[in-house]
C-alpha atoms as a PDB file:
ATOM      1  CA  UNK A   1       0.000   0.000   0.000  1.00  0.00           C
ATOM      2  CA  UNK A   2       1.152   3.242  -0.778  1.00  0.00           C
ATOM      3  CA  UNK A   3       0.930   5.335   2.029  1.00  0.00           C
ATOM      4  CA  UNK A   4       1.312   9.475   2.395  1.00  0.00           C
ATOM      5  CA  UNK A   5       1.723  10.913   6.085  1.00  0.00           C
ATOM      6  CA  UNK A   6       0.720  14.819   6.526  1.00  0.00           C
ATOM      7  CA  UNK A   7       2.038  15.191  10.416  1.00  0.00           C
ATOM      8  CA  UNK A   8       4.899  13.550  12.123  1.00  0.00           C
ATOM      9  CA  UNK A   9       2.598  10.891  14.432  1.00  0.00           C
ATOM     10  CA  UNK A  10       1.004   9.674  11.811  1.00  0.00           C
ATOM     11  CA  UNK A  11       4.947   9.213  10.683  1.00  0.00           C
ATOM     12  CA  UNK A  12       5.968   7.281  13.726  1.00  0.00           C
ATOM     13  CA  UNK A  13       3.058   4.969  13.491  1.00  0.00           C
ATOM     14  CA  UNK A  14       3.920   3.885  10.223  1.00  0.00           C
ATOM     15  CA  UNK A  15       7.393   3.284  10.844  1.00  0.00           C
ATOM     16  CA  UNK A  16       5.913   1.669  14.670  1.00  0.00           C
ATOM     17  CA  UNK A  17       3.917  -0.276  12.224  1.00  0.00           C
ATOM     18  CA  UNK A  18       6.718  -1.539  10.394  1.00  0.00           C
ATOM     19  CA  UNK A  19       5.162   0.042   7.015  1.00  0.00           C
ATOM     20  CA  UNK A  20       8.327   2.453   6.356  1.00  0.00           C
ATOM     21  CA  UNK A  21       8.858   0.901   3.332  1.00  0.00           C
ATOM     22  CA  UNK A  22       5.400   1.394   1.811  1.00  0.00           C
ATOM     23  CA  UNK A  23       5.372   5.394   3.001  1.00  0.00           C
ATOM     24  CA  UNK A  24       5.998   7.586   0.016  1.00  0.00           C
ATOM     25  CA  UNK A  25       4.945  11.301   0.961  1.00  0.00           C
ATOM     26  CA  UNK A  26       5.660  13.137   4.420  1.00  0.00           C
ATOM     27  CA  UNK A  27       6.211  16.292   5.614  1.00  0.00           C
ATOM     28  CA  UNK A  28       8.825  18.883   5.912  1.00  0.00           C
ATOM     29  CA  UNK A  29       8.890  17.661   9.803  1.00  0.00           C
ATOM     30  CA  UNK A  30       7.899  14.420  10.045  1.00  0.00           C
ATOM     31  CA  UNK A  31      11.500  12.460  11.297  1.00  0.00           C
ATOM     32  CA  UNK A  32      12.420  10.084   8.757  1.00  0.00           C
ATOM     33  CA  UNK A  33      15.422   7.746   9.221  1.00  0.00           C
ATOM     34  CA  UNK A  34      18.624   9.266   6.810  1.00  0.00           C
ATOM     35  CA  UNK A  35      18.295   5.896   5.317  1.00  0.00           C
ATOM     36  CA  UNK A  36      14.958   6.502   3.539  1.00  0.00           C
ATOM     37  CA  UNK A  37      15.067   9.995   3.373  1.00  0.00           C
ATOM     38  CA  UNK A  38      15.790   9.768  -0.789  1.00  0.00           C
ATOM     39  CA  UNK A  39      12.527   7.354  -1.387  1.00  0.00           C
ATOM     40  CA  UNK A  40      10.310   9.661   0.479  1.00  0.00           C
ATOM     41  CA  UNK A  41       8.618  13.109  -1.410  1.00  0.00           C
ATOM     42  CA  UNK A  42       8.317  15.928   0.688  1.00  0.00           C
ATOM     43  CA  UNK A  43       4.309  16.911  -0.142  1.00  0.00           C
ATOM     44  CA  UNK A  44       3.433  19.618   3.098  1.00  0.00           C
ATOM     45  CA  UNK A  45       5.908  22.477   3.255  1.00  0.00           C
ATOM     46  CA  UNK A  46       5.900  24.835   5.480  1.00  0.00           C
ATOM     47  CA  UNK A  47       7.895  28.440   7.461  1.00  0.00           C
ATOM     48  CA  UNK A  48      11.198  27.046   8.849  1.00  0.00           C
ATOM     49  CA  UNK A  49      11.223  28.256  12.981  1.00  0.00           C
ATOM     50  CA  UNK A  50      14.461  27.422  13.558  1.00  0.00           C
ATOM     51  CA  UNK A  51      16.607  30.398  15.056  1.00  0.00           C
ATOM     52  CA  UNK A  52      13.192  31.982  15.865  1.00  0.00           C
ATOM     53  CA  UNK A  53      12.045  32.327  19.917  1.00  0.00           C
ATOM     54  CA  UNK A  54       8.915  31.429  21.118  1.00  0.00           C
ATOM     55  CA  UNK A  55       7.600  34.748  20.991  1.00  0.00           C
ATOM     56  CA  UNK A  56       8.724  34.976  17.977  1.00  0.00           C
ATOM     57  CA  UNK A  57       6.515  32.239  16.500  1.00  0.00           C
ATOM     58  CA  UNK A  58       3.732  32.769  18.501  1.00  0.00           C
ATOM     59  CA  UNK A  59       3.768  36.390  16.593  1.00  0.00           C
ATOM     60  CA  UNK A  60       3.862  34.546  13.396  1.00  0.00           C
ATOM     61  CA  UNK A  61       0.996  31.837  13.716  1.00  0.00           C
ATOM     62  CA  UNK A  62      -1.156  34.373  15.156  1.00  0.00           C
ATOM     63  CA  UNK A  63      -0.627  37.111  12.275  1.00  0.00           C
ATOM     64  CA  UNK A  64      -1.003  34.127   9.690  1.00  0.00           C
ATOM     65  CA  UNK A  65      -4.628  33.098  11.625  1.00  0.00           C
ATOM     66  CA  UNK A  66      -5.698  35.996  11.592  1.00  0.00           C
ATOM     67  CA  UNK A  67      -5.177  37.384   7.968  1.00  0.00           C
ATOM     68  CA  UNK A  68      -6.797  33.937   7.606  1.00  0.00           C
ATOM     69  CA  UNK A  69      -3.180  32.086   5.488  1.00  0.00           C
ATOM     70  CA  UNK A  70      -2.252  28.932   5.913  1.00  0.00           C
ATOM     71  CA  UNK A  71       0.759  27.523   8.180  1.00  0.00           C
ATOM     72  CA  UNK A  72       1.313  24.782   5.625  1.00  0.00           C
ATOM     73  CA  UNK A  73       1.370  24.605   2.267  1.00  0.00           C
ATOM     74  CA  UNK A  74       0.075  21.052   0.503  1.00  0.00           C
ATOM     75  CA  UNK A  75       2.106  20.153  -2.864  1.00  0.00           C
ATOM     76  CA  UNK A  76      -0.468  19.074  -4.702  1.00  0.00           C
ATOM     77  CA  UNK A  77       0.766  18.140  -7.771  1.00  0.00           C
ATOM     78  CA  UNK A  78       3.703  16.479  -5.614  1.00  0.00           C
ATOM     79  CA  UNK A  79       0.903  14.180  -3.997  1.00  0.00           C
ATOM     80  CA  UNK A  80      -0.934  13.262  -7.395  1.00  0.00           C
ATOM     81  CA  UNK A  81       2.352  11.881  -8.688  1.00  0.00           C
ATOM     82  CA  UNK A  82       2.575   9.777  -5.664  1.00  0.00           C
ATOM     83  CA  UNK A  83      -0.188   8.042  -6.544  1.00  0.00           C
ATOM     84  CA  UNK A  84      -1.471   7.341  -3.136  1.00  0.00           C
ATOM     85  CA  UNK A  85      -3.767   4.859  -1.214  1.00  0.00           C
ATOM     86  CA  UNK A  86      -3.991   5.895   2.103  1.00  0.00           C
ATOM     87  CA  UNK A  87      -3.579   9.718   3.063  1.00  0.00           C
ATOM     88  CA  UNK A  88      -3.195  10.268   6.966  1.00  0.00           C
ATOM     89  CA  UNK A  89      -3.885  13.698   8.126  1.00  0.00           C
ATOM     90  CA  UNK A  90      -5.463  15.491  10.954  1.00  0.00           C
ATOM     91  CA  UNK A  91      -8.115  18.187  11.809  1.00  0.00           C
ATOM     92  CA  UNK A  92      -7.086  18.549  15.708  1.00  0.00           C
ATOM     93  CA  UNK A  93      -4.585  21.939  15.278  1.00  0.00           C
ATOM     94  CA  UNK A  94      -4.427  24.026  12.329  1.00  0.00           C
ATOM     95  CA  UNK A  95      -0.926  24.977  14.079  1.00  0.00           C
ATOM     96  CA  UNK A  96       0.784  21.779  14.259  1.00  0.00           C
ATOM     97  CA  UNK A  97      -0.430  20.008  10.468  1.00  0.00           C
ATOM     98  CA  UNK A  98      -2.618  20.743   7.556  1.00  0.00           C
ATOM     99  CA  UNK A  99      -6.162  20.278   8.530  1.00  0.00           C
ATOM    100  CA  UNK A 100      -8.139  17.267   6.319  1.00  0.00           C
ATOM    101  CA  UNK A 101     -10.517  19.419   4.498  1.00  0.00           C
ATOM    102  CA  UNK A 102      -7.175  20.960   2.819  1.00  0.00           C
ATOM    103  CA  UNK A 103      -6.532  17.564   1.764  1.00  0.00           C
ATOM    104  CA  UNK A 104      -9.887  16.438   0.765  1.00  0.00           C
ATOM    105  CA  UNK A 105      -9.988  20.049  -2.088  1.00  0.00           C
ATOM    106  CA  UNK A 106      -6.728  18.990  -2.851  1.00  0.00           C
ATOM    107  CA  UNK A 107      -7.864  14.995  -4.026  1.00  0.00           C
ATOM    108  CA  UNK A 108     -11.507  16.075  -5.384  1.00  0.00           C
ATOM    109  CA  UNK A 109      -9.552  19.310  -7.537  1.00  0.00           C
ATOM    110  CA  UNK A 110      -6.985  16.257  -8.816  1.00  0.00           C
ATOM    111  CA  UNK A 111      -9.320  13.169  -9.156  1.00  0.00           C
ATOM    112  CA  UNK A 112      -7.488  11.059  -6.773  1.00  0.00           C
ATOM    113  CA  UNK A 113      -9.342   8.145  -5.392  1.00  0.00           C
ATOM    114  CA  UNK A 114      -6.813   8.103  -2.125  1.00  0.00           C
ATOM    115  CA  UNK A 115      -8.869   6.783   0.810  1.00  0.00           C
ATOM    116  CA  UNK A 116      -8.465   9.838   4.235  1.00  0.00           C
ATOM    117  CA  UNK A 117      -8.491   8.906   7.608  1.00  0.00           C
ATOM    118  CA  UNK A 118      -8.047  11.792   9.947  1.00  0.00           C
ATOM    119  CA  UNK A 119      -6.240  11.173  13.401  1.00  0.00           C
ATOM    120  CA  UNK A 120      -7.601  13.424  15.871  1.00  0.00           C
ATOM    121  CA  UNK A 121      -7.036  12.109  19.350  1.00  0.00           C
ATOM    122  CA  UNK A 122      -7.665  14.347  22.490  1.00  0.00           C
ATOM    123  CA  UNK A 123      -6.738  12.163  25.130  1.00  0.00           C
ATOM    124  CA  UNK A 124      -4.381   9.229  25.847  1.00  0.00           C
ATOM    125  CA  UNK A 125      -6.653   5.983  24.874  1.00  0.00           C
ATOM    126  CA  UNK A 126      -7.569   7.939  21.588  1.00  0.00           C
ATOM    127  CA  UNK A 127      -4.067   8.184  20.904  1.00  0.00           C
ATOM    128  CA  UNK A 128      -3.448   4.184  21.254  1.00  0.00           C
ATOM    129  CA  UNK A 129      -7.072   4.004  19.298  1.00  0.00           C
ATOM    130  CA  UNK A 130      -5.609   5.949  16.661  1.00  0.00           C
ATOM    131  CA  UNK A 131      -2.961   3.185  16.207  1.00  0.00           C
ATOM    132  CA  UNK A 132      -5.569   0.704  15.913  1.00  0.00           C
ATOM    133  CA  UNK A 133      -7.375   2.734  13.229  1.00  0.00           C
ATOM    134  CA  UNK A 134      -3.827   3.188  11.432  1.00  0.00           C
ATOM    135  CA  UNK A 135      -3.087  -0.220  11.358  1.00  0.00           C
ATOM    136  CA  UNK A 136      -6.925  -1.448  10.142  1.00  0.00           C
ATOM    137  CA  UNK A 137      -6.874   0.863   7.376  1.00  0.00           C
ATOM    138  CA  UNK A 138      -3.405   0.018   6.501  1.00  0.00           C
ATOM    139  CA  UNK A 139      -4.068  -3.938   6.256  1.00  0.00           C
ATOM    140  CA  UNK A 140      -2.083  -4.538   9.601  1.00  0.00           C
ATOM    141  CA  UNK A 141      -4.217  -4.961  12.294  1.00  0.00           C
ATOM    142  CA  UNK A 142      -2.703  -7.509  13.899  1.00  0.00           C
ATOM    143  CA  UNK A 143       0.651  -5.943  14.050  1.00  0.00           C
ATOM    144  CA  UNK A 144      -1.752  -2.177  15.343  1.00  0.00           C
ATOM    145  CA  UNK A 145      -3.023  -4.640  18.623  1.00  0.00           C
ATOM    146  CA  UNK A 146       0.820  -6.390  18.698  1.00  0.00           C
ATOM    147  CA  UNK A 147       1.774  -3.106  19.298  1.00  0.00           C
ATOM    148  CA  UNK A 148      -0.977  -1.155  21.315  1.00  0.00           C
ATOM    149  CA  UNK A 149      -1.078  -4.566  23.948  1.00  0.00           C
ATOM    150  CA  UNK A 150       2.660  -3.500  24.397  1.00  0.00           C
ATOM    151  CA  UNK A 151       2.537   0.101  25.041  1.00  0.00           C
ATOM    152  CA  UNK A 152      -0.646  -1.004  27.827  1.00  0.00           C
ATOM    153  CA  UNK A 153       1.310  -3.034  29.468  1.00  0.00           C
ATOM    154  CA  UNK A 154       4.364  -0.535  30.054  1.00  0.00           C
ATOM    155  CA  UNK A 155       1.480   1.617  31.366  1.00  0.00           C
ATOM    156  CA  UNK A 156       0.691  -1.003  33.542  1.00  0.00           C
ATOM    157  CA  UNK A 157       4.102  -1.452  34.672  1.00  0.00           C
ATOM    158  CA  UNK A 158       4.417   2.090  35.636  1.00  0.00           C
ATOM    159  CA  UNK A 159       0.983   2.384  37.212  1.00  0.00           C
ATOM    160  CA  UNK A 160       2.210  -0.864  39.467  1.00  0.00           C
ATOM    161  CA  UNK A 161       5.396   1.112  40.299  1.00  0.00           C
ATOM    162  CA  UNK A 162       3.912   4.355  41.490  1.00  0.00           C
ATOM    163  CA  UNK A 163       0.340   3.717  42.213  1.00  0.00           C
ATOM    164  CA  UNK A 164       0.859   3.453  46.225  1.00  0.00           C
ATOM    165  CA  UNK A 165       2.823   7.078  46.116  1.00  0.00           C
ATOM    166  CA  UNK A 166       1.951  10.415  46.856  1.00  0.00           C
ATOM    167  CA  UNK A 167       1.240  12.273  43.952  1.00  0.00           C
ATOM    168  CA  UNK A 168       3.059  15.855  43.113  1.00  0.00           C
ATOM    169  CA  UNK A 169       0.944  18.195  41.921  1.00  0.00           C
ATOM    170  CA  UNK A 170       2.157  19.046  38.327  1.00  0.00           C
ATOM    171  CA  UNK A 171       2.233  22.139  36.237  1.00  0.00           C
ATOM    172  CA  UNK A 172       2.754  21.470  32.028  1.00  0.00           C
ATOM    173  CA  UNK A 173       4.016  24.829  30.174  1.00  0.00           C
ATOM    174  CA  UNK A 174       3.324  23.761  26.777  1.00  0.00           C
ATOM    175  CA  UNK A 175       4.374  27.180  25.381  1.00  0.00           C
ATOM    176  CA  UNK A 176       6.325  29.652  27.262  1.00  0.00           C
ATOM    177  CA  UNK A 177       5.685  33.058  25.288  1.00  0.00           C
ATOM    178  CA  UNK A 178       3.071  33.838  25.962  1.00  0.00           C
ATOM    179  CA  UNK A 179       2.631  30.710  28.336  1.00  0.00           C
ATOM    180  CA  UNK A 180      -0.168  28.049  27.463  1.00  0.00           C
ATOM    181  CA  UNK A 181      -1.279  25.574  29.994  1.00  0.00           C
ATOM    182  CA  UNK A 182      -1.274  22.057  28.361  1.00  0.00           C
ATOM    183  CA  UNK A 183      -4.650  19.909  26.958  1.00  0.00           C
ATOM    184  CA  UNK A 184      -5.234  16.916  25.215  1.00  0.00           C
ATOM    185  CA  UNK A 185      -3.630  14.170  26.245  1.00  0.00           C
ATOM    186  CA  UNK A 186      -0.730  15.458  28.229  1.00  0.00           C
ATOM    187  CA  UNK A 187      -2.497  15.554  31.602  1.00  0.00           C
ATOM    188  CA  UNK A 188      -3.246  12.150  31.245  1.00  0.00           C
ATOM    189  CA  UNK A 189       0.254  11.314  30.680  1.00  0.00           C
ATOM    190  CA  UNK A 190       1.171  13.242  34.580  1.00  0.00           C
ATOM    191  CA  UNK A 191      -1.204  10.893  35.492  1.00  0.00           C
ATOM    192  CA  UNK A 192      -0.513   7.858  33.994  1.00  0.00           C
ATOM    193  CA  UNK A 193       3.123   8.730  35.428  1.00  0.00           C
ATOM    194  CA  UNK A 194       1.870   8.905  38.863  1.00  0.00           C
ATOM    195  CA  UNK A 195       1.698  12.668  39.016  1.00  0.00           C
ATOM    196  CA  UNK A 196      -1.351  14.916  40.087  1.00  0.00           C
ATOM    197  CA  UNK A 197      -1.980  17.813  37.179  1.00  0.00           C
ATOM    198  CA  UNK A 198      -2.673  20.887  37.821  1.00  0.00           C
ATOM    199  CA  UNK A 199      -3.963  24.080  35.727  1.00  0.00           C
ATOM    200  CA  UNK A 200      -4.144  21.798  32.979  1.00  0.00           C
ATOM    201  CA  UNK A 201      -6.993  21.031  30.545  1.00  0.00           C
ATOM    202  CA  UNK A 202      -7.596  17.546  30.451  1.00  0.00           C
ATOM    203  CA  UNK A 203      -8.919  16.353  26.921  1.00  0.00           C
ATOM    204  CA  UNK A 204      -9.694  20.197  25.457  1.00  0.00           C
ATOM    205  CA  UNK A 205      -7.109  22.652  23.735  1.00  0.00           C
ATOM    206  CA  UNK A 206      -4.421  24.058  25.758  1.00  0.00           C
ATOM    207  CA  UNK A 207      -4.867  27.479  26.040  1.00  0.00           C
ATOM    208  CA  UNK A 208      -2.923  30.883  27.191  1.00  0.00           C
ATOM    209  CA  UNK A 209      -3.000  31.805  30.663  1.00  0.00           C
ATOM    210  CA  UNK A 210      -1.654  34.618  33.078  1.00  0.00           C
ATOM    211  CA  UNK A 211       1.548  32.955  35.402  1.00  0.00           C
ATOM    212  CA  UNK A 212      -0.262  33.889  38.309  1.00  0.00           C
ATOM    213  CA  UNK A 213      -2.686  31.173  37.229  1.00  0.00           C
ATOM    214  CA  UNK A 214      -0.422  28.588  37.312  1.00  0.00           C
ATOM    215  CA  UNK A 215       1.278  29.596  40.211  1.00  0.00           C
ATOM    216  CA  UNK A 216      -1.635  29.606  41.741  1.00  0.00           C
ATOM    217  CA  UNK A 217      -2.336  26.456  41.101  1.00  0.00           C
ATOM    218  CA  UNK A 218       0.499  25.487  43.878  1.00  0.00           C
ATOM    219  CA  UNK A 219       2.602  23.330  41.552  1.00  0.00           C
ATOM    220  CA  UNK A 220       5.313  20.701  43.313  1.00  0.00           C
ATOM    221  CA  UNK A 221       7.062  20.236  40.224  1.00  0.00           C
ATOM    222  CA  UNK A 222       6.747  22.468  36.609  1.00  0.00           C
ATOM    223  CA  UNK A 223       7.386  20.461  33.331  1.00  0.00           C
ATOM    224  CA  UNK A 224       7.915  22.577  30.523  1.00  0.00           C
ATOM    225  CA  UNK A 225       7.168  21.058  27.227  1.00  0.00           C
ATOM    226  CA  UNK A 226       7.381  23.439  24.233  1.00  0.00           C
ATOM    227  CA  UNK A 227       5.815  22.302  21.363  1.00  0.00           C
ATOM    228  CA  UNK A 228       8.169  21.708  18.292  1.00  0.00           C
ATOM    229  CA  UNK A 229      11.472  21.727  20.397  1.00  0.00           C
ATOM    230  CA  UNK A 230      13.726  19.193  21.317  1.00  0.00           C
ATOM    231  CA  UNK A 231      15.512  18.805  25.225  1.00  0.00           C
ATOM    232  CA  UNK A 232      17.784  21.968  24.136  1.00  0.00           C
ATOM    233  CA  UNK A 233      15.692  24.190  22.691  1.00  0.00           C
ATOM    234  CA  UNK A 234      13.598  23.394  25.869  1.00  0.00           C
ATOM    235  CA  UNK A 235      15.935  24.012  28.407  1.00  0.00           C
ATOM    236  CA  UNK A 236      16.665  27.627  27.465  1.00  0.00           C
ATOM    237  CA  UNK A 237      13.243  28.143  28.088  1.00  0.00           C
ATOM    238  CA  UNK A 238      12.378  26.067  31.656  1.00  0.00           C
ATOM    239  CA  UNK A 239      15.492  28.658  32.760  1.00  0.00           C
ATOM    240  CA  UNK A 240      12.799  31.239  31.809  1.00  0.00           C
ATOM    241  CA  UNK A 241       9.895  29.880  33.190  1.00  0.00           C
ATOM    242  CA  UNK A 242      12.062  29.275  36.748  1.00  0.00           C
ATOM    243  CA  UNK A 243      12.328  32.308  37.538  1.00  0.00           C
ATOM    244  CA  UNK A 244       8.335  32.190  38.078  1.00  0.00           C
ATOM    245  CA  UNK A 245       8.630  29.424  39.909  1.00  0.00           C
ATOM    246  CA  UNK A 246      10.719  30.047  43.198  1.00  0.00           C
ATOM    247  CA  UNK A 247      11.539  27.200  45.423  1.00  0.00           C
ATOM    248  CA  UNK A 248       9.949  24.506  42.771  1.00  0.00           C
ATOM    249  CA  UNK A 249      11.745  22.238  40.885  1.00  0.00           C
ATOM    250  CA  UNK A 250      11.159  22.532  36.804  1.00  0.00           C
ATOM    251  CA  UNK A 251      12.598  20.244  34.296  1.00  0.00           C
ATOM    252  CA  UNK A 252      12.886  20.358  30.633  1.00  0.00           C
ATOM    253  CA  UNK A 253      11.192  17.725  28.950  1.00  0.00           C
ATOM    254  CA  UNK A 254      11.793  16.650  25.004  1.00  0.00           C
ATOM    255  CA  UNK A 255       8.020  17.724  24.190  1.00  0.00           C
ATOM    256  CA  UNK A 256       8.292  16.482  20.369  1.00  0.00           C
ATOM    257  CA  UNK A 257       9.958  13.624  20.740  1.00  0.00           C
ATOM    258  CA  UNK A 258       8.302  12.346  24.575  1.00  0.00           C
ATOM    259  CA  UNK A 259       5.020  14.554  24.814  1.00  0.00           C
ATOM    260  CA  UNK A 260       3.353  16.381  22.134  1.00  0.00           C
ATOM    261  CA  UNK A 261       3.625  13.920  19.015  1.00  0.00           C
ATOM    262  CA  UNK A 262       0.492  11.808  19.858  1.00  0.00           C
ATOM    263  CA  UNK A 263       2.124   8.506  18.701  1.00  0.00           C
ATOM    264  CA  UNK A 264       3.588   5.532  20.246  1.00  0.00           C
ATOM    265  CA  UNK A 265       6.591   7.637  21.734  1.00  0.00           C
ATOM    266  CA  UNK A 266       3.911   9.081  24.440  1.00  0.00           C
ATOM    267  CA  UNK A 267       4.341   5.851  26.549  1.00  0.00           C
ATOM    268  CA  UNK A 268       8.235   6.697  26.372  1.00  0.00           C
ATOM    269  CA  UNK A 269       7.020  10.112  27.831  1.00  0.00           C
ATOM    270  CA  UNK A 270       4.757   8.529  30.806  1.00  0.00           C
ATOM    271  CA  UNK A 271       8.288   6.682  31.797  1.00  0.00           C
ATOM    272  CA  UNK A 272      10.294   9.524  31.363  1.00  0.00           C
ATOM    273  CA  UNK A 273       7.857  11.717  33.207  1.00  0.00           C
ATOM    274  CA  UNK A 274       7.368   8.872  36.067  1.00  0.00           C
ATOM    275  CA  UNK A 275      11.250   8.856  36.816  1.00  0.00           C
ATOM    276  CA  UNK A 276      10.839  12.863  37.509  1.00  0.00           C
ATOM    277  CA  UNK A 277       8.395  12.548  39.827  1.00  0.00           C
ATOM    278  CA  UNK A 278       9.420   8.943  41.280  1.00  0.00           C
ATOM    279  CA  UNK A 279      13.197   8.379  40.530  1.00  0.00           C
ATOM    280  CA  UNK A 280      13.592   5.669  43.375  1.00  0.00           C
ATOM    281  CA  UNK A 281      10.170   3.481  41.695  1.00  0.00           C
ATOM    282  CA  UNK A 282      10.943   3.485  37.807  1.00  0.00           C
ATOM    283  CA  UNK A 283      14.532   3.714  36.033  1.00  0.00           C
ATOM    284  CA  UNK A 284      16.552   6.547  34.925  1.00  0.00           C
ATOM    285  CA  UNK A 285      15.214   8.138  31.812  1.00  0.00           C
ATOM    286  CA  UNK A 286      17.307   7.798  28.301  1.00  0.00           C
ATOM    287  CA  UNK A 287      19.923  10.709  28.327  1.00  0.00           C
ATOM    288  CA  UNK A 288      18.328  13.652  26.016  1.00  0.00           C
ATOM    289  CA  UNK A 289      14.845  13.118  27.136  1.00  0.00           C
ATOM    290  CA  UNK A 290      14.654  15.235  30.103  1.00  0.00           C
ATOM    291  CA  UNK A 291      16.804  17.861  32.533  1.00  0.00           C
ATOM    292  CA  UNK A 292      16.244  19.581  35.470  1.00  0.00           C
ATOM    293  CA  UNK A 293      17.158  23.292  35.686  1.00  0.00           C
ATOM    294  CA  UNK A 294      16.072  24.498  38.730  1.00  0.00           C
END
């Protein structure tokens, strides 16, 4: 099956899926390894935020929103040579991927009988439901519940590991300038990790709020997870947000490649996130996934 990926999940769960071989189109930030970088056609482009701060690219998305342009641009005529099967795109953010009804223009405009199935998960079980969907659609779904029964059961692990401990009460900085509180499924993966959360929005869009809010809030421990960075880019910025937070511990967490992808790499971010809160239950996370700076 020929398969086309428009956001970087949908990416991992192929590869997860062991169909890496069969996907053909991807975007400009969907992680591909360098070894099948040449057989794969770049078909969403989009601005390049590298060097640019948070601030920075908030001022960006919101000018681009509100003259009402697109943060991605969909090569169409780069897709209809593909000659795809099975298009996997989203409608959950119009900031982090191209939204399906893009798509869906682009395939009726070019007569392309490619079949769409949108991945829109808002919490933690839809994510590992969205594998399941992946993997039926993609003629796999044995190797979609291989996979899913494994991620539960390192969830269960964990859960066994921390369940009889206290839980911190956690604040998630999913943006830092101006700061968002985190939604979707990130609270669920504080608690999954054994971790109370706090000012969060469990399940709904993260949204901006004041720092008093989340102070107020009484956090024990602040992760900061900026959307589209890595564990250096996200340092710089828990350094930032500590200075709001006297007297409570913050750590830097990889947020695309542990947190706010919502692919199989989120149980890697409930076992990362467990070992902040309960470093004598669970082991050490990998080096590179998360720091503490203050």
């Amino acid at each position: 099956m020929r398969l086309v990926s428009l956001l970087p999940s949908a990416t991992e769960i192929v590869y997860a899926l062991g169909l890496g071989g069969d996907l053909v189109g991807v975007t400009f930030e969907c992680e591909v390894p360098a070894a099948d970088r040449a057989g794969k056609t770049v078909v969403v482009g989009g601005t390049d935020t590298r060097g640019m701060t948070p601030g920075e690219i908030d001022a960006h998305v919101r000018a681009q929103l509100a003259a009402g342009a697109d943060l991605y641009t969909l090569h169409a005529d780069a897709l209809a040579g593909l000659d795809p099967e099975l298009i996997l795109t989203q409608d959950l953010c119009r900031v982090c991927a191209l939204p399906s009804g893009h798509v869906a223009d682009a395939l009726d405009h070019l007569g392309c009988r490619a079949d769409v199935l949108s991945l829109d998960p808002y919490t933690l079980d839809e994510v590992l439901a969205s594998i399941l969907a992946v993997g039926d659609a993609a003629g796999v779904p044995e190797r979609a519940r291989a996979l899913v029964d494994g991620l539960r059961d390192r969830l269960a692990a964990v859960a066994a590991a921390v369940g009889d401990r206290p839980r911190p009460r956690v604040a998630v900085v999913e943006w830092t300038d101006p700061p968002f509180t985190a939604g979707h499924w990130i609270p669920d993966l504080v608690r999954a990790a054994g971790g109370e959360p706090v000012a969060t929005r469990p399940g709904a869009r993260s949204v901006q709020v004041p720092w008093s809010e989340l102070r107020a809030a009484a956090p024990q421990v602040v992760l900061v997870t900026p959307c589209g960075f890595r564990l250096d880019g996200a340092v710089g910025q828990a350094e930032a947000v500590a200075e709001h937070f006297p007297g409570t511990p913050v750590w830097a967490v990889d947020a695309d490649g542990l947190v706010v992808r919502p692919g199989p790499r989120l149980v890697d971010g409930v076992e990362a996130i467990a070992a902040v809160l309960h470093p004598d239950a669970v082991p050490a996370p990998p080096a590179g996934s998360v720091a503490r700076v203050a």
